[in-house]
C-alpha atoms as a PDB file:
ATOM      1  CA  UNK A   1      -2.250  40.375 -26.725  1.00  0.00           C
ATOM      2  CA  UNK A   2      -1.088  42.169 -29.941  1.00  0.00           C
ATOM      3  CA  UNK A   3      -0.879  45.915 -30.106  1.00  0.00           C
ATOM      4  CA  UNK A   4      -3.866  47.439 -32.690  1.00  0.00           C
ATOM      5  CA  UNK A   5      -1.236  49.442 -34.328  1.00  0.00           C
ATOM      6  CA  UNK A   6       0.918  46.459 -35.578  1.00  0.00           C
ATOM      7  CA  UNK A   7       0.818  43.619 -38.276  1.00  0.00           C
ATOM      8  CA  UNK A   8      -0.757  40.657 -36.697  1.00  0.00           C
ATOM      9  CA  UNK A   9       1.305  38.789 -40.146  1.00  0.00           C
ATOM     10  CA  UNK A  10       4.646  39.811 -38.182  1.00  0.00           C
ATOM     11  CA  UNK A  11       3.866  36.609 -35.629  1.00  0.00           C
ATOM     12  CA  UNK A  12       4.229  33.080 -35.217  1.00  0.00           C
ATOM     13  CA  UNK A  13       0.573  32.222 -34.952  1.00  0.00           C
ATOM     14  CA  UNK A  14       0.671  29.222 -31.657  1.00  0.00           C
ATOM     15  CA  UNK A  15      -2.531  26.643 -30.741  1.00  0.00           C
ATOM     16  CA  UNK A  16      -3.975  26.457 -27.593  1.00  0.00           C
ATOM     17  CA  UNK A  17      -6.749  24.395 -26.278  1.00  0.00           C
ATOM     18  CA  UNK A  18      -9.127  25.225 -23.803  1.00  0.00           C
ATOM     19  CA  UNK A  19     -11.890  22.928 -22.381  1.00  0.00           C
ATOM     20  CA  UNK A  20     -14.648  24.153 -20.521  1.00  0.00           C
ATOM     21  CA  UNK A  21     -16.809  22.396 -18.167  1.00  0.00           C
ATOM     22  CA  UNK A  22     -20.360  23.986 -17.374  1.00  0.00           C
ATOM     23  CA  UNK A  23     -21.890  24.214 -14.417  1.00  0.00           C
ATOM     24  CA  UNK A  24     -23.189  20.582 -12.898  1.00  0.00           C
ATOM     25  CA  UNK A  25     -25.524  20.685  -9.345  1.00  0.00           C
ATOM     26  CA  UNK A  26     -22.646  21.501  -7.092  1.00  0.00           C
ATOM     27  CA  UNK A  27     -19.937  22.210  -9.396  1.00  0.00           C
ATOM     28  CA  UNK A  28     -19.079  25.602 -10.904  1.00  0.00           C
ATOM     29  CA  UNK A  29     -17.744  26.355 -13.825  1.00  0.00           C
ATOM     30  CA  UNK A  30     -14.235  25.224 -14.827  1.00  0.00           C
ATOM     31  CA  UNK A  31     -11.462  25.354 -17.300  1.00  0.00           C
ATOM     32  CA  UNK A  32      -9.007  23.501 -18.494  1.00  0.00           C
ATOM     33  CA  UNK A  33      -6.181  25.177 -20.715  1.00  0.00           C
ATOM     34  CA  UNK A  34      -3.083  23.951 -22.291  1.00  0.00           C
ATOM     35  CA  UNK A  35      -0.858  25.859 -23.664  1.00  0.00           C
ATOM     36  CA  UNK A  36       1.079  25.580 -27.142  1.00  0.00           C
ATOM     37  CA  UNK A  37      -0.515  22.197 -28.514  1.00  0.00           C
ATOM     38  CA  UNK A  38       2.382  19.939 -29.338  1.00  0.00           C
ATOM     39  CA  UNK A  39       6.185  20.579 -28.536  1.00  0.00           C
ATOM     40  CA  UNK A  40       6.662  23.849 -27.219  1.00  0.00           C
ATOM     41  CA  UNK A  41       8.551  24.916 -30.305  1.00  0.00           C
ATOM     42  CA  UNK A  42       5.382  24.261 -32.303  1.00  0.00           C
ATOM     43  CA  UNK A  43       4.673  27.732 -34.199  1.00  0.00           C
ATOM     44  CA  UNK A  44       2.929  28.206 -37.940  1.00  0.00           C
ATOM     45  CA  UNK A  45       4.452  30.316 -40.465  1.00  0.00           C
ATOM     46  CA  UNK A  46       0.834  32.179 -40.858  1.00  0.00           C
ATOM     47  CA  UNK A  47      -2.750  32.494 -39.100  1.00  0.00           C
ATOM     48  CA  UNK A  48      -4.041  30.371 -41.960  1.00  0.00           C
ATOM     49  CA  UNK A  49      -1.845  27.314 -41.254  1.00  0.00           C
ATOM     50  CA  UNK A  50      -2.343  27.686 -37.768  1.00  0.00           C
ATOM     51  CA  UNK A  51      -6.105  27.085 -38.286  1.00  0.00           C
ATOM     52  CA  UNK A  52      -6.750  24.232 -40.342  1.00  0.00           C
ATOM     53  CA  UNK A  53      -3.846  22.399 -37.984  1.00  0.00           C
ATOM     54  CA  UNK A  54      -6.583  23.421 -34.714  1.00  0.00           C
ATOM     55  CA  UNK A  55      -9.652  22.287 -37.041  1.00  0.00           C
ATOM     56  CA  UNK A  56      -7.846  18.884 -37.855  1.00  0.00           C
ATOM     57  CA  UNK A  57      -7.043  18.843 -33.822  1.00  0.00           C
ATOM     58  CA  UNK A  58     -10.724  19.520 -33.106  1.00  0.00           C
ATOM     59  CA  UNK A  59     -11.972  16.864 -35.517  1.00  0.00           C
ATOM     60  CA  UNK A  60      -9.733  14.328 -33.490  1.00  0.00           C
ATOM     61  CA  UNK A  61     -11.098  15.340 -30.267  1.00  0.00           C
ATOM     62  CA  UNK A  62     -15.048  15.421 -31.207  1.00  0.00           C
ATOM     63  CA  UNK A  63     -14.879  11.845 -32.968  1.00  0.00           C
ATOM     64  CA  UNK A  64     -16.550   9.894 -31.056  1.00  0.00           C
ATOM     65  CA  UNK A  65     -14.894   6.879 -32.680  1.00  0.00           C
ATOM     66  CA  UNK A  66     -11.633   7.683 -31.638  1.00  0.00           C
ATOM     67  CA  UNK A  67     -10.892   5.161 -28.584  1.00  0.00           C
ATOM     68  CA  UNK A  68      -8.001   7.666 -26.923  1.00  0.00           C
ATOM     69  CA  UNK A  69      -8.558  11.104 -27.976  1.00  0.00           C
ATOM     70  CA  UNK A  70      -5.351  12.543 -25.300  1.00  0.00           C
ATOM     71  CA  UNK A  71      -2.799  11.193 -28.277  1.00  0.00           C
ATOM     72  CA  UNK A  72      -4.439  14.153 -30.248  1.00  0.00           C
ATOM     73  CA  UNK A  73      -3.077  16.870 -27.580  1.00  0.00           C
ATOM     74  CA  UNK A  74       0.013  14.481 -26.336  1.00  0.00           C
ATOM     75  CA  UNK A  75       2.174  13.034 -27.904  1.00  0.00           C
ATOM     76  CA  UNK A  76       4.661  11.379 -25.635  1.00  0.00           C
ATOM     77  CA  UNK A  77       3.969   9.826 -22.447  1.00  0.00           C
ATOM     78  CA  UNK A  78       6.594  12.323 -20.922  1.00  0.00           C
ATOM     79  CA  UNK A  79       4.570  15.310 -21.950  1.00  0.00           C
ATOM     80  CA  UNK A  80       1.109  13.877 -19.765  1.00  0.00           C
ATOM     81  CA  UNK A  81       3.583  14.339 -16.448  1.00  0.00           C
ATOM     82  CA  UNK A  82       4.922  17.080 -14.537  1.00  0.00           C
ATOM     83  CA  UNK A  83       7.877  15.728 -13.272  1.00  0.00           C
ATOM     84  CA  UNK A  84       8.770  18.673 -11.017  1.00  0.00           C
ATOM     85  CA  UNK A  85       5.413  18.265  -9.081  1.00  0.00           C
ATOM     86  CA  UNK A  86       4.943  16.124  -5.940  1.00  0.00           C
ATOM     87  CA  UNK A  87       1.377  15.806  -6.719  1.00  0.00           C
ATOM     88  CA  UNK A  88       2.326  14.801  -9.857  1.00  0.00           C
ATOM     89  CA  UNK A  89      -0.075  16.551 -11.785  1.00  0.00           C
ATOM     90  CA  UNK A  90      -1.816  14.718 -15.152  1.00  0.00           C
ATOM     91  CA  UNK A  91      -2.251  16.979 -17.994  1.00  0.00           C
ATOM     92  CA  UNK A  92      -5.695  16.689 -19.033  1.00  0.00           C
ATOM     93  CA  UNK A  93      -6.942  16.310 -15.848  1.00  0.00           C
ATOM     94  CA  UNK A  94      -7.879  19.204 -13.441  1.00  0.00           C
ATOM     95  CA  UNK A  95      -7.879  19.165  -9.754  1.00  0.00           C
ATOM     96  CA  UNK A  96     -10.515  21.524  -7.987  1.00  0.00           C
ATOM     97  CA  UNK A  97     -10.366  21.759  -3.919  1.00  0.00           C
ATOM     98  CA  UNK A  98     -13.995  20.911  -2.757  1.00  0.00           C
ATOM     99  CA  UNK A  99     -16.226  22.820   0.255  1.00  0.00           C
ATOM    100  CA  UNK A 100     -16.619  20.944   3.369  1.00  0.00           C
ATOM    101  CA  UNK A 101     -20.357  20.066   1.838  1.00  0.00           C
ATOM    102  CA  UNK A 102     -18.721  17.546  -0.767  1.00  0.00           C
ATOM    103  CA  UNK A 103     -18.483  14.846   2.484  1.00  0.00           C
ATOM    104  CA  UNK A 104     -21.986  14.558   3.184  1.00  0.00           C
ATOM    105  CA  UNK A 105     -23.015  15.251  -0.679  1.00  0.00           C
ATOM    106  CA  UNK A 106     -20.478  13.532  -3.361  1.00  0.00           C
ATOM    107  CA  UNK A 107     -23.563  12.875  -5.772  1.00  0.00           C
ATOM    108  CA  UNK A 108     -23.429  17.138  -5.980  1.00  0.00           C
ATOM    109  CA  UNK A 109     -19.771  17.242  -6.941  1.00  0.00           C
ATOM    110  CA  UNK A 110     -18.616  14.590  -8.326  1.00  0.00           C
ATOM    111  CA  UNK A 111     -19.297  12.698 -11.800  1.00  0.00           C
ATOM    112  CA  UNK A 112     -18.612   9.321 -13.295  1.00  0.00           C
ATOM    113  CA  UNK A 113     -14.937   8.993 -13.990  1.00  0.00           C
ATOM    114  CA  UNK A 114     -13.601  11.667 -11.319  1.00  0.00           C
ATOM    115  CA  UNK A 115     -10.700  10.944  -8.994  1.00  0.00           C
ATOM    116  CA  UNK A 116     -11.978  11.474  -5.472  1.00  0.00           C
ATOM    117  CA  UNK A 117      -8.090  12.534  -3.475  1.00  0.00           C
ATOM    118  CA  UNK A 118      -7.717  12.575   0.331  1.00  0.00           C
ATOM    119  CA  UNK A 119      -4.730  13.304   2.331  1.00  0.00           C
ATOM    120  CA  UNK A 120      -3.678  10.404   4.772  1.00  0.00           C
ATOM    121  CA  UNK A 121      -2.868  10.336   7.942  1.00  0.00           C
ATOM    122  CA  UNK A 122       0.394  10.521   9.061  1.00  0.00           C
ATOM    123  CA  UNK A 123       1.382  10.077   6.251  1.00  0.00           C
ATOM    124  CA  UNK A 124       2.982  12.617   3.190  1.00  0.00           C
ATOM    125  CA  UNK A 125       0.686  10.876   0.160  1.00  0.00           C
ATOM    126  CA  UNK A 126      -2.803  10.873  -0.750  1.00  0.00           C
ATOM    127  CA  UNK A 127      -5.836   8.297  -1.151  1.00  0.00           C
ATOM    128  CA  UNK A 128      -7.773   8.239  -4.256  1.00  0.00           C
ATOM    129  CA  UNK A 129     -10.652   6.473  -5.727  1.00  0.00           C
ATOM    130  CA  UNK A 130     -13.113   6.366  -8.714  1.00  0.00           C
ATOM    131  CA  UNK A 131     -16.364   8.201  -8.545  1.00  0.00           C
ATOM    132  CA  UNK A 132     -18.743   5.586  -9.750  1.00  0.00           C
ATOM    133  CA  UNK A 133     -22.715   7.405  -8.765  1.00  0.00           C
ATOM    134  CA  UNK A 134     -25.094   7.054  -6.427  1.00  0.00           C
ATOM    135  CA  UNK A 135     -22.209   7.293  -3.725  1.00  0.00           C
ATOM    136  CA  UNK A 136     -19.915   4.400  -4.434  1.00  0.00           C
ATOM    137  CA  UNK A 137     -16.382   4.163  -5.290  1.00  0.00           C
ATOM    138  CA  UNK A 138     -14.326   1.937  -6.756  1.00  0.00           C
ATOM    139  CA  UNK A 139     -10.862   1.815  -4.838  1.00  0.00           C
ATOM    140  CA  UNK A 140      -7.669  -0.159  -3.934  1.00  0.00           C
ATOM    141  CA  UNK A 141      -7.148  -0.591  -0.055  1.00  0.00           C
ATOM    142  CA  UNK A 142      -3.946  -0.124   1.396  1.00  0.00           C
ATOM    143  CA  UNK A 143      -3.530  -3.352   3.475  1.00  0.00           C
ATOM    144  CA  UNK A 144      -0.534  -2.243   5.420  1.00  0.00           C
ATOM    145  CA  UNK A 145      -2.271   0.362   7.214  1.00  0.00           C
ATOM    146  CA  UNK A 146      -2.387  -2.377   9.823  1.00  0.00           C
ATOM    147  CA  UNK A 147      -6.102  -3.257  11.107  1.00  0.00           C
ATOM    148  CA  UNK A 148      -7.434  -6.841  11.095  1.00  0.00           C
ATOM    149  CA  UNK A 149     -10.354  -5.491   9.014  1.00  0.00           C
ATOM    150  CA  UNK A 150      -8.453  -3.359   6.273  1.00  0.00           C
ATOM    151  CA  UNK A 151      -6.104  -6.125   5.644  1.00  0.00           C
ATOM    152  CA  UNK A 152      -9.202  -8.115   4.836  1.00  0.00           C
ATOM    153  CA  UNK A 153     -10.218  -5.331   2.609  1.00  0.00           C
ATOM    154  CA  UNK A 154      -7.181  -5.155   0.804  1.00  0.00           C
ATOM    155  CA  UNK A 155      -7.952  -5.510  -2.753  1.00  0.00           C
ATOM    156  CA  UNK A 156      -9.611  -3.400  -5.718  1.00  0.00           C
ATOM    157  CA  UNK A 157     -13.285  -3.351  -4.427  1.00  0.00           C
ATOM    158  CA  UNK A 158     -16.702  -1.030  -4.920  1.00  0.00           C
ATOM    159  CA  UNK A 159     -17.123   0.742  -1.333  1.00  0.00           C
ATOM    160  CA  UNK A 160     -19.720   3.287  -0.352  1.00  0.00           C
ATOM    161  CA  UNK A 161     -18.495   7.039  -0.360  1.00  0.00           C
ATOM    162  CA  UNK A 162     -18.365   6.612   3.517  1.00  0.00           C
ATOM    163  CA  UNK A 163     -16.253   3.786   3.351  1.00  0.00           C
ATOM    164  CA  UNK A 164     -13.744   5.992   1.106  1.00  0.00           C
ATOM    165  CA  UNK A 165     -13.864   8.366   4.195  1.00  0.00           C
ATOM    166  CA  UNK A 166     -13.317   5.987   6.869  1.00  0.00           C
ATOM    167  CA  UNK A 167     -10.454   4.765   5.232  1.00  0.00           C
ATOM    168  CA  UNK A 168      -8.470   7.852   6.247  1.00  0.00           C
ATOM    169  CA  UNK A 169      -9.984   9.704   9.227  1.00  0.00           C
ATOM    170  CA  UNK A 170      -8.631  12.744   9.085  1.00  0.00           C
ATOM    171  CA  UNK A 171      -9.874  15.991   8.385  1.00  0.00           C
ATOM    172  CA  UNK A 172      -8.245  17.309   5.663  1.00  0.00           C
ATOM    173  CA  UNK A 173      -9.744  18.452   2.004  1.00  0.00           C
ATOM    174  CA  UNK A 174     -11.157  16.340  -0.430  1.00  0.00           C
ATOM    175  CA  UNK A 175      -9.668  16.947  -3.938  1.00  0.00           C
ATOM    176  CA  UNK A 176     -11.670  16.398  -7.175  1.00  0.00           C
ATOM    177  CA  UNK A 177      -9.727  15.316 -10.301  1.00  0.00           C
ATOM    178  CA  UNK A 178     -11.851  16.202 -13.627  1.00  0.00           C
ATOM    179  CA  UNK A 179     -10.821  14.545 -17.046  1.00  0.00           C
ATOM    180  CA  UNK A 180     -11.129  17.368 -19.563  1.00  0.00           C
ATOM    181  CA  UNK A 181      -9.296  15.387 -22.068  1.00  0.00           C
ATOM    182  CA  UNK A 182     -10.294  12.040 -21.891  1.00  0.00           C
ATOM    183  CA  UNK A 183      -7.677   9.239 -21.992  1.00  0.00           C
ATOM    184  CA  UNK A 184     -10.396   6.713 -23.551  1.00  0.00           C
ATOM    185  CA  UNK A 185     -13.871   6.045 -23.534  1.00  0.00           C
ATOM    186  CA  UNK A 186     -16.045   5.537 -20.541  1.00  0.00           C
ATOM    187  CA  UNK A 187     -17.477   2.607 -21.324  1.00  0.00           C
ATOM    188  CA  UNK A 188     -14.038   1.129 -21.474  1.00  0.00           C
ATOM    189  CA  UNK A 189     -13.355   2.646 -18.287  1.00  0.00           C
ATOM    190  CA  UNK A 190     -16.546   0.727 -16.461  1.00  0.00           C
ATOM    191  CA  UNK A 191     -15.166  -2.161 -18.369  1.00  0.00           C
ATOM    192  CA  UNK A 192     -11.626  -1.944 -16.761  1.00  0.00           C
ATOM    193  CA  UNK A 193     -12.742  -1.320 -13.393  1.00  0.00           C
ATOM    194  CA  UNK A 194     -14.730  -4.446 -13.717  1.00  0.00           C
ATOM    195  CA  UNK A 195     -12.281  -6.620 -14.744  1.00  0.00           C
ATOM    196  CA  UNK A 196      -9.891  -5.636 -11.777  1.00  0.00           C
ATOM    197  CA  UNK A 197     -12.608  -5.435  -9.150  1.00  0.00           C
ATOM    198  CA  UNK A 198     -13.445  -9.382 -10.712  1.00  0.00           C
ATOM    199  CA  UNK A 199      -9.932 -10.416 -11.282  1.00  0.00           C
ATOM    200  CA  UNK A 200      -7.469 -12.638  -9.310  1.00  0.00           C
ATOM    201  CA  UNK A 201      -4.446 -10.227  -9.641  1.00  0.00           C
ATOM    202  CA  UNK A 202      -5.900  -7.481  -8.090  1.00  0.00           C
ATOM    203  CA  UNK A 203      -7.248  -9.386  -4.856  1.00  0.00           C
ATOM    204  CA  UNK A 204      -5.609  -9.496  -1.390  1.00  0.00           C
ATOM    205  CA  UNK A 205      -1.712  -8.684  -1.751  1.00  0.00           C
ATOM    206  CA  UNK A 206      -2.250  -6.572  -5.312  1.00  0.00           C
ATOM    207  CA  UNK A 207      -1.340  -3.253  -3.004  1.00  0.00           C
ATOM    208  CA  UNK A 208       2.066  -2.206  -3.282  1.00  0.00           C
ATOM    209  CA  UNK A 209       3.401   1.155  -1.777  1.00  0.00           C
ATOM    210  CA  UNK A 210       6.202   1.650  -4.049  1.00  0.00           C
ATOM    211  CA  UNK A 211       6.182   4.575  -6.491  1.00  0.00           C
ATOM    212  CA  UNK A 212       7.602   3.505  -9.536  1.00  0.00           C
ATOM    213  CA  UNK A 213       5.784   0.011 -10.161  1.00  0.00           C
ATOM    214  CA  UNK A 214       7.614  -1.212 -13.714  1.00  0.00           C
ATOM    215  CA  UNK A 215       5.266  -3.557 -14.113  1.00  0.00           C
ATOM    216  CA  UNK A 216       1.323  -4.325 -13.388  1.00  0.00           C
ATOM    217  CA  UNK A 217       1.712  -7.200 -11.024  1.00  0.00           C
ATOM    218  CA  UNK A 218       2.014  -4.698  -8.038  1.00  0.00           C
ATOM    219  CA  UNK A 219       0.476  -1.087  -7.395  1.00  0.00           C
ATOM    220  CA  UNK A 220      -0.782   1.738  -4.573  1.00  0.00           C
ATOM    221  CA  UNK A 221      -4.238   3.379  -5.237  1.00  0.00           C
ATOM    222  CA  UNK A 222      -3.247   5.160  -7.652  1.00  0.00           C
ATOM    223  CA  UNK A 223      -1.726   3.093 -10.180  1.00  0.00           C
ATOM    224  CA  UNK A 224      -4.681   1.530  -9.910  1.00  0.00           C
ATOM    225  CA  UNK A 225      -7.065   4.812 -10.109  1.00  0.00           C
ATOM    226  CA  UNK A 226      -4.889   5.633 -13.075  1.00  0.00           C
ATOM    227  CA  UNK A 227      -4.407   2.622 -15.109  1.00  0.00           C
ATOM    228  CA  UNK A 228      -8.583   2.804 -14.971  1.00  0.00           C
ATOM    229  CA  UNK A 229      -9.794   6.136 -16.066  1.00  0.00           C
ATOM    230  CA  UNK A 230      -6.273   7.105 -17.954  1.00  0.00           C
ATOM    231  CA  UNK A 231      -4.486   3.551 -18.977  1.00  0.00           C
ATOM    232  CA  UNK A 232      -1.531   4.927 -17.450  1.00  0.00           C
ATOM    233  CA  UNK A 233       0.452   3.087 -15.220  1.00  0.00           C
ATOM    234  CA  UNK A 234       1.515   5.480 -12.567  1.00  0.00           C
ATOM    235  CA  UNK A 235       1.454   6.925  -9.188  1.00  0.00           C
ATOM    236  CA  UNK A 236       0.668  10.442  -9.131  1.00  0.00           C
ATOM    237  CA  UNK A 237       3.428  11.138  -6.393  1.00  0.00           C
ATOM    238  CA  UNK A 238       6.121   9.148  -8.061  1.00  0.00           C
ATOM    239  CA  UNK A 239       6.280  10.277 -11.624  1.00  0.00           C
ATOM    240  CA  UNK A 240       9.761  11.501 -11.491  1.00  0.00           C
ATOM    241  CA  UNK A 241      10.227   7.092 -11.667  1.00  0.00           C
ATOM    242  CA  UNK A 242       8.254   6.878 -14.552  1.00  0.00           C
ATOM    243  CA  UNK A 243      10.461   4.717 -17.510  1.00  0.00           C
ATOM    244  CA  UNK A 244      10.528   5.085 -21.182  1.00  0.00           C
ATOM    245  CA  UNK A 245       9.135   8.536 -20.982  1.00  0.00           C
ATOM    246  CA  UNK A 246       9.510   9.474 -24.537  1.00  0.00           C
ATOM    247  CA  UNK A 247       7.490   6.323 -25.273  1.00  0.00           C
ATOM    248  CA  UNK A 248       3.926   7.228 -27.939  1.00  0.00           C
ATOM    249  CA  UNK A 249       1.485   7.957 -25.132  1.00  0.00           C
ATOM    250  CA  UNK A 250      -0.823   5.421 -27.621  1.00  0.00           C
ATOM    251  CA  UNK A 251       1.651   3.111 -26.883  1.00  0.00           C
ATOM    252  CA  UNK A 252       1.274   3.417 -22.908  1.00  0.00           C
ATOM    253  CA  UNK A 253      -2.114   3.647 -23.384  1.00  0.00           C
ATOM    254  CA  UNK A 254      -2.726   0.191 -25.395  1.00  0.00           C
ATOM    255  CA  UNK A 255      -0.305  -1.665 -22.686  1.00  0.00           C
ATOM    256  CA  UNK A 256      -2.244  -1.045 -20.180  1.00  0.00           C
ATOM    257  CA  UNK A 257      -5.989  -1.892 -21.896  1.00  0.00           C
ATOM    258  CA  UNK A 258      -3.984  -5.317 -22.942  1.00  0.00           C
ATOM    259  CA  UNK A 259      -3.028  -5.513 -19.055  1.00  0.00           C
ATOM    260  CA  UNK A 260      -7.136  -5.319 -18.247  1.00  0.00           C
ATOM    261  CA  UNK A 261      -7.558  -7.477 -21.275  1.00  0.00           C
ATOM    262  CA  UNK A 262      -4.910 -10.195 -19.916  1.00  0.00           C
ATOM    263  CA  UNK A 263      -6.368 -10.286 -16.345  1.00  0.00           C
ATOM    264  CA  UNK A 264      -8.085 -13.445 -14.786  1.00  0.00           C
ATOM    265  CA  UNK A 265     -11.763 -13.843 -14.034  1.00  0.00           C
ATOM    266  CA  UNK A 266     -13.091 -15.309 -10.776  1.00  0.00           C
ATOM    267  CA  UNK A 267     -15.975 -16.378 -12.402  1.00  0.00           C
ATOM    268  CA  UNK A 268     -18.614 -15.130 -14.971  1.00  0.00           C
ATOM    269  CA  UNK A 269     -20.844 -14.419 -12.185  1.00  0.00           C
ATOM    270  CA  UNK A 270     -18.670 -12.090 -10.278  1.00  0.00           C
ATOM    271  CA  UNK A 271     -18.042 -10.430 -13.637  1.00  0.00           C
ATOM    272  CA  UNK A 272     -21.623  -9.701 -14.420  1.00  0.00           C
ATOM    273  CA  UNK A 273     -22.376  -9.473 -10.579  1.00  0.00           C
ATOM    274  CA  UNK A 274     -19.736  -6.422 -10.784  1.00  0.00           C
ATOM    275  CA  UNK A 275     -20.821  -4.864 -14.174  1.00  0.00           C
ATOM    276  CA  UNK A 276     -24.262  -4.888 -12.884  1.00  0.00           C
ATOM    277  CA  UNK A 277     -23.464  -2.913  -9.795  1.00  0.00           C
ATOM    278  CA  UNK A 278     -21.229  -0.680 -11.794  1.00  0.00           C
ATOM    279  CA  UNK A 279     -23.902   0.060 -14.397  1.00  0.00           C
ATOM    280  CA  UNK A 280     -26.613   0.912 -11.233  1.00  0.00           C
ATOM    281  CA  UNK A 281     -24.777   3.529  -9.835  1.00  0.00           C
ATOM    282  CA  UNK A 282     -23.487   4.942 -13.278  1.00  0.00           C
ATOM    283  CA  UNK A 283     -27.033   5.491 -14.150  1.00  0.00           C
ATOM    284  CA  UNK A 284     -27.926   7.917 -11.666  1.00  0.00           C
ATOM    285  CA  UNK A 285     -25.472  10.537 -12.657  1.00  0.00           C
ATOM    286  CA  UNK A 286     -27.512  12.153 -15.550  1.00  0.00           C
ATOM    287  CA  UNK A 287     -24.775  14.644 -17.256  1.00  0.00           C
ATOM    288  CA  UNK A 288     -23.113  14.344 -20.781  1.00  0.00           C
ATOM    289  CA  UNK A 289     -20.437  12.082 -21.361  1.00  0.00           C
ATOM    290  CA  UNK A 290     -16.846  12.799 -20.616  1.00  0.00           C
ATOM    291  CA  UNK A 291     -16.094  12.577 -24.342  1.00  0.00           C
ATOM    292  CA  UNK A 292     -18.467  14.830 -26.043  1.00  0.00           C
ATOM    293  CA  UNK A 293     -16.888  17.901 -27.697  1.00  0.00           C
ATOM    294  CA  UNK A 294     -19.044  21.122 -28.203  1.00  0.00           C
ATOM    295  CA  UNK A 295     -18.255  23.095 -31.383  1.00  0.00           C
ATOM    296  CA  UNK A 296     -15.493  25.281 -30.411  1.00  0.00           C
ATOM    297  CA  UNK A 297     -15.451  28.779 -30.409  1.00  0.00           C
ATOM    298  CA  UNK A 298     -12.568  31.073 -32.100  1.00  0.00           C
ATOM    299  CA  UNK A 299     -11.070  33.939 -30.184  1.00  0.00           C
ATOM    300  CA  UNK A 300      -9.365  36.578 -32.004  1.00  0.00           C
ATOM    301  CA  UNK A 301      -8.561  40.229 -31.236  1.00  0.00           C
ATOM    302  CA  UNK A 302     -10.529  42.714 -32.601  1.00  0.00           C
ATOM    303  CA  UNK A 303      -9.322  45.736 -34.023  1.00  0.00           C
ATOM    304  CA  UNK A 304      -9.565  47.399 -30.118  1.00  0.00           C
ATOM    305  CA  UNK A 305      -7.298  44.485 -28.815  1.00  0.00           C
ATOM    306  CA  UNK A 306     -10.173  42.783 -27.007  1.00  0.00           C
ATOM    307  CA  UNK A 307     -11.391  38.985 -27.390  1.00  0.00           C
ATOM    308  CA  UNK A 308     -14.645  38.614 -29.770  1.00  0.00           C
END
């Protein structure tokens, strides 16, 4: 905050973006910030300049043609990853612990396009999957957890919510992973987790534990939860591995659609036989889409020091 009794001229005006999700059945109200849009250096000689930089930032962000509005916030695919965090935290994307209620109720907390996380047992990472609706997820199974059954499983499938449970019985929390800034579109995203779910590459074998997968022939969970919601091909828990990461985030981001792109069908009908099932339980989460932007609101401080 600036003291009343000075010049607000005598500082570097700075952006920062803040994203706020209303209130949705289960889930309260949350909030994304980032602070200091672009490189942490990034300061404007004057309020003026300051502003029509955030407008042009805004006008990125609430076209609704623009197929990867993140590369308006981010610039390099080093600045999306917190390399000092084991969790490996996504900027853009914010993780909310859910109530005990959230396993017999996902509909209630979670929408299309969230990351459903869940601690493993025995074992240091996490499990994820893709909230699709209507309590289904879409998810890679681990096939070395040993079982007969699971290594049977073992490939990117659609599973019902209690399935995503039984996969790791253990009774830790179950994280939710929001997209405030969304990587791309979400029809592209039902269109990605199609393809996999109906490919060849991703059937039995595709699982791979290792972190730092340099390619997309192998993957855990969450290269795969990842490379379908954000076109970014990482593990959450191994992003210190992470190559090239002063690479364009567009150019991470457009490697990895050509990798869904590049995939092999089964068939036509297990393509259409997946997209329908997709598009069922997608339609019974009624909500806006991830990528609509409300007209943002301007906070300044008032002659009293106090947000208007």
């Amino acid at each position: 905050m600036v003291p009343p009794s000075e010049d607000l001229s005598e500082y570097s005006p700075k952006i920062w973006l803040l994203v706020y999700e209303a209130p949705w059945q289960k889930t309260g109200n949350n909030l994304y910030v980032k602070k200091e849009v672009g490189k942490p250096w990034k300061v404007y000689s004057n309020l003026e300049k300051a502003e029509k930089e955030a407008d042009k930032l805004v006008e990125k962000l609430m076209d609704k043609n623009n197929p990867y509005p993140a590369c308006a916030v981010f610039e390099r695919v080093g600045d999306v990853f917190n390399i000092f965090s084991f969790s490996g935290n996504i900027e853009g994307v914010g993780g909310f612990k859910l109530s005990k209620n959230a396993k017999n109720n996902p509909e209630g907390h979670f929408k299309f396009g969230d990351i459903a996380r869940r601690k493993i047992k025995n074992r240091l990472a996490h499990h994820v999957a893709i909230y699709l609706g209507d309590g289904y997820v879409a998810q890679l199974y681990d096939e070395s957890l040993g079982s007969q059954e699971n290594k049977k499983k073992a490939k990117a499938r659609i599973d019902t919510w209690e399935e995503f449970l039984k996969y790791n019985p253990v009774g830790g929390e179950i994280i939710r992973h929001h997209v405030f800034v969304p990587y791309k579109k979400e029809e592209t995203i039902k269109e990605h987790i199609v393809r996999a779910i109906s490919s060849k590459e991703y059937d039995s074998g595709s699982y791979n534990l290792l972190f730092g997968a340099g390619n997309y022939e192998k993957g855990n969970c969450q290269h795969f939860t990842n490379r379908c919601v954000l076109s970014l091909n990482i593990s959450n828990e191994g992003t210190a591995k992470k190559i090239n990461e002063d690479e364009p985030l567009k150019n991470e981001i457009l490697a990895t659609n050509q990798h869904f792109n590049d995939l092999s069908k089964k068939s036509d009908k297990e393509l259409k036989k997946s997209q329908d099932r997709i598009d069922q339980y997608t339609a019974q989460i009624r909500y806006e889409p991830i990528w609509v932007w409300k007209k943002p609101v301007n906070l300044k401080p008032n002659s009293d020091c106090k947000l208007q």
